[in-house]
PDB file of N, CA and C in Angstrom:
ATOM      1  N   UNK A   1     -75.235 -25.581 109.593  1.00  0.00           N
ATOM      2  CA  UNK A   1     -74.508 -25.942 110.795  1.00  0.00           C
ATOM      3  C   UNK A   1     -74.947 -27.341 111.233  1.00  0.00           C
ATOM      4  N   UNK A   2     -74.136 -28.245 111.491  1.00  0.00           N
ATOM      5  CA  UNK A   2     -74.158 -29.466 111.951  1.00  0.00           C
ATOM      6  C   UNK A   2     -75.403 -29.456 113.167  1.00  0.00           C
ATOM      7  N   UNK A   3     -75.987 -30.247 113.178  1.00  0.00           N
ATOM      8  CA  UNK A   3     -77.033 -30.248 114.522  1.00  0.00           C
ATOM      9  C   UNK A   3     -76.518 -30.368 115.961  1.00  0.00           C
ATOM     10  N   UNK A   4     -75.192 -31.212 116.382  1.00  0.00           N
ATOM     11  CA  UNK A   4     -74.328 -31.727 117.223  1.00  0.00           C
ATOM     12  C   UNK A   4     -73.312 -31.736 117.225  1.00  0.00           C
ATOM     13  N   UNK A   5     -72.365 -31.237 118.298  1.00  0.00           N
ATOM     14  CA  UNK A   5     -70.774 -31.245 118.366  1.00  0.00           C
ATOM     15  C   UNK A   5     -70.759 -33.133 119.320  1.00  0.00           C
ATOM     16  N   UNK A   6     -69.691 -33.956 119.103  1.00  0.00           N
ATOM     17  CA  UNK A   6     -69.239 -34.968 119.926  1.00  0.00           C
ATOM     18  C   UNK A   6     -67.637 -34.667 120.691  1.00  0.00           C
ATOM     19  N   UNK A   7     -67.846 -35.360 121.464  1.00  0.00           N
ATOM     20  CA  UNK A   7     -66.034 -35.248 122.427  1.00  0.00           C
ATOM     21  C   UNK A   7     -64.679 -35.591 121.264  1.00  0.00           C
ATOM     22  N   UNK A   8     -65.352 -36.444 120.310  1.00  0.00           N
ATOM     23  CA  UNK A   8     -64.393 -36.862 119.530  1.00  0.00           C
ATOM     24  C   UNK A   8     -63.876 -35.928 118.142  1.00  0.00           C
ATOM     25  N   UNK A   9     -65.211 -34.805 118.284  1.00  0.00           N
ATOM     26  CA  UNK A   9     -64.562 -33.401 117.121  1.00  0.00           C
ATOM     27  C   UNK A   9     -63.585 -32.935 117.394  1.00  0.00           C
ATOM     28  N   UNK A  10     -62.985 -32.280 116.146  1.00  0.00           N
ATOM     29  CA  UNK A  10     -61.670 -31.992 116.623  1.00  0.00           C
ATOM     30  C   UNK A  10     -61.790 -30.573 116.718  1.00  0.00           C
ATOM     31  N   UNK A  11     -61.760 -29.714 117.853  1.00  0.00           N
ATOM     32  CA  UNK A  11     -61.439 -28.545 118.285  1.00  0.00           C
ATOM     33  C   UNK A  11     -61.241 -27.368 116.707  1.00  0.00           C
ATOM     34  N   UNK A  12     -60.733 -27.366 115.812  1.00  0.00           N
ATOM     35  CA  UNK A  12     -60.802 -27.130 114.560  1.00  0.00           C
ATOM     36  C   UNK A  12     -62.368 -26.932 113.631  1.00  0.00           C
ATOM     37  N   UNK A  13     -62.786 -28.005 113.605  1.00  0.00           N
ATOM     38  CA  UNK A  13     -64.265 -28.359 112.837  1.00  0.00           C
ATOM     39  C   UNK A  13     -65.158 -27.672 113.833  1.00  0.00           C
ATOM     40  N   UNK A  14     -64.938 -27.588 114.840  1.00  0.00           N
ATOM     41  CA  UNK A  14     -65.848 -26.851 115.876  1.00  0.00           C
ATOM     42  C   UNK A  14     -65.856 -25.845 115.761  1.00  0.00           C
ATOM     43  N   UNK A  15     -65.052 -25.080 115.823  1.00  0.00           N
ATOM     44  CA  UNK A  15     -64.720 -24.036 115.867  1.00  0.00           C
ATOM     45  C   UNK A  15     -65.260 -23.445 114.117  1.00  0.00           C
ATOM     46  N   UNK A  16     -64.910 -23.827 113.053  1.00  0.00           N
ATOM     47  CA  UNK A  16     -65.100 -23.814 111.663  1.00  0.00           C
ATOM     48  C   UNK A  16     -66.390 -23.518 111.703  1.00  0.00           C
ATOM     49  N   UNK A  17     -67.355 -24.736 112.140  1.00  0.00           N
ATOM     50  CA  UNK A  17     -68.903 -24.626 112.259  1.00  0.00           C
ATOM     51  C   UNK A  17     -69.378 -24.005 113.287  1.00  0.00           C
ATOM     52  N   UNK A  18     -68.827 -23.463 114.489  1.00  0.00           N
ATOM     53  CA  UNK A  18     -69.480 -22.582 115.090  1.00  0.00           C
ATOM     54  C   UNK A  18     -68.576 -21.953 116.335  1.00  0.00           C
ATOM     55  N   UNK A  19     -68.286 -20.759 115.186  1.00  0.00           N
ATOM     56  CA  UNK A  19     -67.005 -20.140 115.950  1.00  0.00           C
ATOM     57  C   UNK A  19     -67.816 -18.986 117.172  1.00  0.00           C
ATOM     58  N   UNK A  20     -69.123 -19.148 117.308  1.00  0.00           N
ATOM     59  CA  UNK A  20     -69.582 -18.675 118.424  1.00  0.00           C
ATOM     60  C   UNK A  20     -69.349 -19.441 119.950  1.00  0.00           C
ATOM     61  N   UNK A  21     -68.952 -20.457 119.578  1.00  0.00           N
ATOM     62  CA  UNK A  21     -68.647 -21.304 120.541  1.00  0.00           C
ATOM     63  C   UNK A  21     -67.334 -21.246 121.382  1.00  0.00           C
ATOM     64  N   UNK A  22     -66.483 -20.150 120.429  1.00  0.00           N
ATOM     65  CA  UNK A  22     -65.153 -19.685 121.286  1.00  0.00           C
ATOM     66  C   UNK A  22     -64.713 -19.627 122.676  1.00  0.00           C
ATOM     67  N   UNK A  23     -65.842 -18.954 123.116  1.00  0.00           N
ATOM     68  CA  UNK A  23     -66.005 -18.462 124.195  1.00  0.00           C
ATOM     69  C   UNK A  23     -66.212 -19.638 125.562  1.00  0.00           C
ATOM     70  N   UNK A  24     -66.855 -20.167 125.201  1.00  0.00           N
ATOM     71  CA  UNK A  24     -66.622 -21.681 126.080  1.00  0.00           C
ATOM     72  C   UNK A  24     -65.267 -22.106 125.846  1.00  0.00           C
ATOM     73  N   UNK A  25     -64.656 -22.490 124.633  1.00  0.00           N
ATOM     74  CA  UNK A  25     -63.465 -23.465 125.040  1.00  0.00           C
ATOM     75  C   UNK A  25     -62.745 -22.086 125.840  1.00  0.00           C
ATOM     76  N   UNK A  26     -62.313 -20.783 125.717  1.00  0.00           N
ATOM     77  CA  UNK A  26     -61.678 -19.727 126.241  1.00  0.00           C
ATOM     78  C   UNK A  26     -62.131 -20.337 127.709  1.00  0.00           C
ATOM     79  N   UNK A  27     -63.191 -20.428 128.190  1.00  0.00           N
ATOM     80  CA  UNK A  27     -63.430 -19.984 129.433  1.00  0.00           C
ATOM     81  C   UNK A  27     -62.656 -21.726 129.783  1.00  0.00           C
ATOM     82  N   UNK A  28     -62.418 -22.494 129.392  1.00  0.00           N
ATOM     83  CA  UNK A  28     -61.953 -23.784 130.061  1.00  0.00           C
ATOM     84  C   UNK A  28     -60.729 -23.690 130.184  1.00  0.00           C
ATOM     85  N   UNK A  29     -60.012 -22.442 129.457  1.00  0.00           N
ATOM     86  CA  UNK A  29     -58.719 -22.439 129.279  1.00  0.00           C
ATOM     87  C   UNK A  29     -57.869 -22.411 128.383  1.00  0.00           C
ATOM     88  N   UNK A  30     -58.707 -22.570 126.905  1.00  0.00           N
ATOM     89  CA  UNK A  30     -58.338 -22.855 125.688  1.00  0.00           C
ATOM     90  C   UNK A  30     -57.828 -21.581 125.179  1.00  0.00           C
ATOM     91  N   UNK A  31     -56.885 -20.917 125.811  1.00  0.00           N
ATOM     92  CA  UNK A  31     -56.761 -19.364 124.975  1.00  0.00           C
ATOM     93  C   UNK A  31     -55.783 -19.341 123.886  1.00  0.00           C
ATOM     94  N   UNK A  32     -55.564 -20.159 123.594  1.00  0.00           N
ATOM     95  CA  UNK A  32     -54.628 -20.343 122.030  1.00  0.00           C
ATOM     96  C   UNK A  32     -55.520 -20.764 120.958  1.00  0.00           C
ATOM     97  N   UNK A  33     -56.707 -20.370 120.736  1.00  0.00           N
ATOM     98  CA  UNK A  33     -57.200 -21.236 119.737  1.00  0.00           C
ATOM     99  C   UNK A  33     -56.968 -21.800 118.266  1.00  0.00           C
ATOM    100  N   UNK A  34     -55.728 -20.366 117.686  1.00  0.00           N
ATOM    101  CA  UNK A  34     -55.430 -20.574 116.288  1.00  0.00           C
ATOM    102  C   UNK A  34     -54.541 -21.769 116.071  1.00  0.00           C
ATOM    103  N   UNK A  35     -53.699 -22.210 117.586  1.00  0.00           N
ATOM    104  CA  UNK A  35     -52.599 -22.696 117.332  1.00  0.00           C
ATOM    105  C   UNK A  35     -52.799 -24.176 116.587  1.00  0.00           C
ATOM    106  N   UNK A  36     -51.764 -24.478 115.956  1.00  0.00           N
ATOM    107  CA  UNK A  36     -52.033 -25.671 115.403  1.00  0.00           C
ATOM    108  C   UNK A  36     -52.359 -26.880 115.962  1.00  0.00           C
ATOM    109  N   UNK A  37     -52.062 -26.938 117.280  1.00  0.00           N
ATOM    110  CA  UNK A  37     -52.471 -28.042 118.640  1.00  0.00           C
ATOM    111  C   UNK A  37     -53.712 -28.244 119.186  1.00  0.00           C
ATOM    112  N   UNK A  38     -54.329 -27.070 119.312  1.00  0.00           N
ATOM    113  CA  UNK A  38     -55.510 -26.697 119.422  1.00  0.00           C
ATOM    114  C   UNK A  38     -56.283 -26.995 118.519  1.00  0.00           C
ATOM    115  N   UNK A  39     -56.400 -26.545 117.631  1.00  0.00           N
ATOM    116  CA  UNK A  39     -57.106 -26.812 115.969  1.00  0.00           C
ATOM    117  C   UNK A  39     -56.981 -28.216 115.586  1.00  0.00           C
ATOM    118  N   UNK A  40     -56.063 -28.612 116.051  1.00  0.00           N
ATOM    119  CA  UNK A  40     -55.814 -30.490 115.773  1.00  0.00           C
ATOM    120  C   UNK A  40     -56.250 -31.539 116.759  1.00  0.00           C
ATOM    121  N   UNK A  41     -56.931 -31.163 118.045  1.00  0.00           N
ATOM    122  CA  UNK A  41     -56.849 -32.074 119.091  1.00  0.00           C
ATOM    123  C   UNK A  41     -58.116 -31.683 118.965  1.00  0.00           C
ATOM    124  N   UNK A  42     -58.691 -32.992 119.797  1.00  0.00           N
ATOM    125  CA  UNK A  42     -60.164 -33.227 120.095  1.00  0.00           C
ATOM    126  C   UNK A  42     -61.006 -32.504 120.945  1.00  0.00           C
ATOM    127  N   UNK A  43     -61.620 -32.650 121.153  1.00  0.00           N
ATOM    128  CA  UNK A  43     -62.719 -32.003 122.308  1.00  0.00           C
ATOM    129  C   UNK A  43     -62.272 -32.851 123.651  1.00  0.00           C
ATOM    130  N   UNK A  44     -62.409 -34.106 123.501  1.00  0.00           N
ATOM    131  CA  UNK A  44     -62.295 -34.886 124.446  1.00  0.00           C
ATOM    132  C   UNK A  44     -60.976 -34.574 124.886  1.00  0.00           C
ATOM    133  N   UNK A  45     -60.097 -34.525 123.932  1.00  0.00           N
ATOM    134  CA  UNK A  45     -58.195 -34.344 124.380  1.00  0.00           C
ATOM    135  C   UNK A  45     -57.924 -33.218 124.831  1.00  0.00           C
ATOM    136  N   UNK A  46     -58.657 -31.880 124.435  1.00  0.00           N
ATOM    137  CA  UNK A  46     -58.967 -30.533 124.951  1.00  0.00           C
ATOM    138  C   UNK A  46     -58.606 -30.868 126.430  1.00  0.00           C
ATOM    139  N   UNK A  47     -60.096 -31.406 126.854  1.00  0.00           N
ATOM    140  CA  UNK A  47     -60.736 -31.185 128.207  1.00  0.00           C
ATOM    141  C   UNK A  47     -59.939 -32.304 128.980  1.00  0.00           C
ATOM    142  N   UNK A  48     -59.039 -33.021 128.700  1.00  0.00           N
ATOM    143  CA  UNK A  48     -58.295 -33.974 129.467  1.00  0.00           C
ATOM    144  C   UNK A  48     -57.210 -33.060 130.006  1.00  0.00           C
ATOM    145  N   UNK A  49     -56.820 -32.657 128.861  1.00  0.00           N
ATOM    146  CA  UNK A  49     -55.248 -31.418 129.019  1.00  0.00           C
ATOM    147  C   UNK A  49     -55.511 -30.356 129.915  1.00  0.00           C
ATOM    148  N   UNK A  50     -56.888 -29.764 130.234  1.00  0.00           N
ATOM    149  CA  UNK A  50     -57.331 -28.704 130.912  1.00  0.00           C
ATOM    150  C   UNK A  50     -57.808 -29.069 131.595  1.00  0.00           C
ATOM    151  N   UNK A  51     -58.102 -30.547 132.058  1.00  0.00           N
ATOM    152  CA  UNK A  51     -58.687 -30.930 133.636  1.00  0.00           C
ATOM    153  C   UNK A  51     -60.068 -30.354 133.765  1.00  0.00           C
ATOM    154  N   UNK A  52     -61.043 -30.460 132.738  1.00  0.00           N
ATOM    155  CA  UNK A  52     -62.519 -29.853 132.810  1.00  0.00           C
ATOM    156  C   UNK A  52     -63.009 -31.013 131.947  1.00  0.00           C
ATOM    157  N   UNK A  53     -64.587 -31.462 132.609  1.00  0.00           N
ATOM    158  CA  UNK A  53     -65.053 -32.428 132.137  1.00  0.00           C
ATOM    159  C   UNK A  53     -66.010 -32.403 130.795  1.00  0.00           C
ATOM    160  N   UNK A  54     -65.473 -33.155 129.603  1.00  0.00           N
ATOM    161  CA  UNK A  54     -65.362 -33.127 128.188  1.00  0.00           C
ATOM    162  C   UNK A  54     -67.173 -33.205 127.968  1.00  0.00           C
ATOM    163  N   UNK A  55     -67.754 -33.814 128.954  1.00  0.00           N
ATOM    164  CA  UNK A  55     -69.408 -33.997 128.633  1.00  0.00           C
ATOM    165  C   UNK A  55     -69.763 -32.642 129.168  1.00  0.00           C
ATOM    166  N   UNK A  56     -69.276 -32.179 130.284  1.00  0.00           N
ATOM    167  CA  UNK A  56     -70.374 -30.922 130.576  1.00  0.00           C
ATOM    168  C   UNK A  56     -69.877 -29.483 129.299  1.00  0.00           C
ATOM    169  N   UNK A  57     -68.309 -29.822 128.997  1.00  0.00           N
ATOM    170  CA  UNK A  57     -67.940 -28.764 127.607  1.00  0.00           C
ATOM    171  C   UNK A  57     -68.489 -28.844 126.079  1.00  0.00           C
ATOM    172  N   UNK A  58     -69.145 -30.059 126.189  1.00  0.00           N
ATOM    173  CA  UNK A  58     -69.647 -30.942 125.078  1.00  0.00           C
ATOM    174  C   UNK A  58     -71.527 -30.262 124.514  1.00  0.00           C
ATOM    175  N   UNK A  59     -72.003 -30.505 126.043  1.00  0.00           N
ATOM    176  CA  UNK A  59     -73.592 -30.237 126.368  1.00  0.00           C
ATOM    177  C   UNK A  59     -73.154 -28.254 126.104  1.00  0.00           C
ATOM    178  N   UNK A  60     -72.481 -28.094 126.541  1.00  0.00           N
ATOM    179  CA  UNK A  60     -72.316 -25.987 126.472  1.00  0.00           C
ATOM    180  C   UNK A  60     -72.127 -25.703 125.160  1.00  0.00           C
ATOM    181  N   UNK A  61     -71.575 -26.692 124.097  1.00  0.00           N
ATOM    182  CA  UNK A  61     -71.483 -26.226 122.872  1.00  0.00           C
ATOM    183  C   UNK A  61     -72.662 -26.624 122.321  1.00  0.00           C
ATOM    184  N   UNK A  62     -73.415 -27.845 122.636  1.00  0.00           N
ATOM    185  CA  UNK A  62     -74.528 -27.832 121.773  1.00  0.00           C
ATOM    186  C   UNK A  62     -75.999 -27.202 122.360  1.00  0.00           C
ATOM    187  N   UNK A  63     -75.384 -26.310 123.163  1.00  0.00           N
ATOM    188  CA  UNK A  63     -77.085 -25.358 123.821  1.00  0.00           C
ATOM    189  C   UNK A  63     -76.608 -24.410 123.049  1.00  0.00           C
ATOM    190  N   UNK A  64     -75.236 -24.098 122.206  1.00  0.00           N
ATOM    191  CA  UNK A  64     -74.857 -22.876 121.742  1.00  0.00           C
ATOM    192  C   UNK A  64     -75.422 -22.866 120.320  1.00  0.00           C
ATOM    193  N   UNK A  65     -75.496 -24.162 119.550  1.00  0.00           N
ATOM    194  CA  UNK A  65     -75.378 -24.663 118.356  1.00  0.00           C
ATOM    195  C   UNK A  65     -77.138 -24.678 118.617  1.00  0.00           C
ATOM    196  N   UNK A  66     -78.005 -25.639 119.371  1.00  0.00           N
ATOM    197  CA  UNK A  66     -79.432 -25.676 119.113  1.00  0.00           C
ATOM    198  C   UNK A  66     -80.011 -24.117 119.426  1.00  0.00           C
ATOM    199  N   UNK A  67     -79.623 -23.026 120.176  1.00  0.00           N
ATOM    200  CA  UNK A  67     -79.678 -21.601 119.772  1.00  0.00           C
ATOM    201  C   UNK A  67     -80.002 -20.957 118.671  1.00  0.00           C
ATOM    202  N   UNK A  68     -78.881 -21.886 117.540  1.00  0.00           N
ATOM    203  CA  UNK A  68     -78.418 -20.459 116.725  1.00  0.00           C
ATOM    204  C   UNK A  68     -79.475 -21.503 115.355  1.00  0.00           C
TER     205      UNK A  68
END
């Protein structure tokens, strides 16, 4: 597993490398995750579209990732 997720991953690769992390983008709003929009857009483009800020969704995936 990658050591670090950035704003600029794409929602996809994140998910790929650490699909424990679901549960955060869900809770921002992300409840489509398979869709192809989702899977193709960024972290950063995520959290623009859902009006939640991309650094504090950023820091929640990698306390999930230095965890595991």
């Amino acid at each position: 597993m990658a050591n670090k997720v950035t704003k600029d991953m794409i929602i996809g690769d994140i998910l790929d490398m650490c699909p424990q992390c679901a549960p955060v983008l869900m809770e921002m709003g992300m409840h489509c995750l398979g869709c192809p929009s989702a899977r193709g857009e960024s972290l950063a483009d995520a959290c623009m579209v859902h009006g939640v800020d991309a650094s504090e969704i950023e820091n929640k995936i990698n306390e999930i990732i230095a965890a595991n």
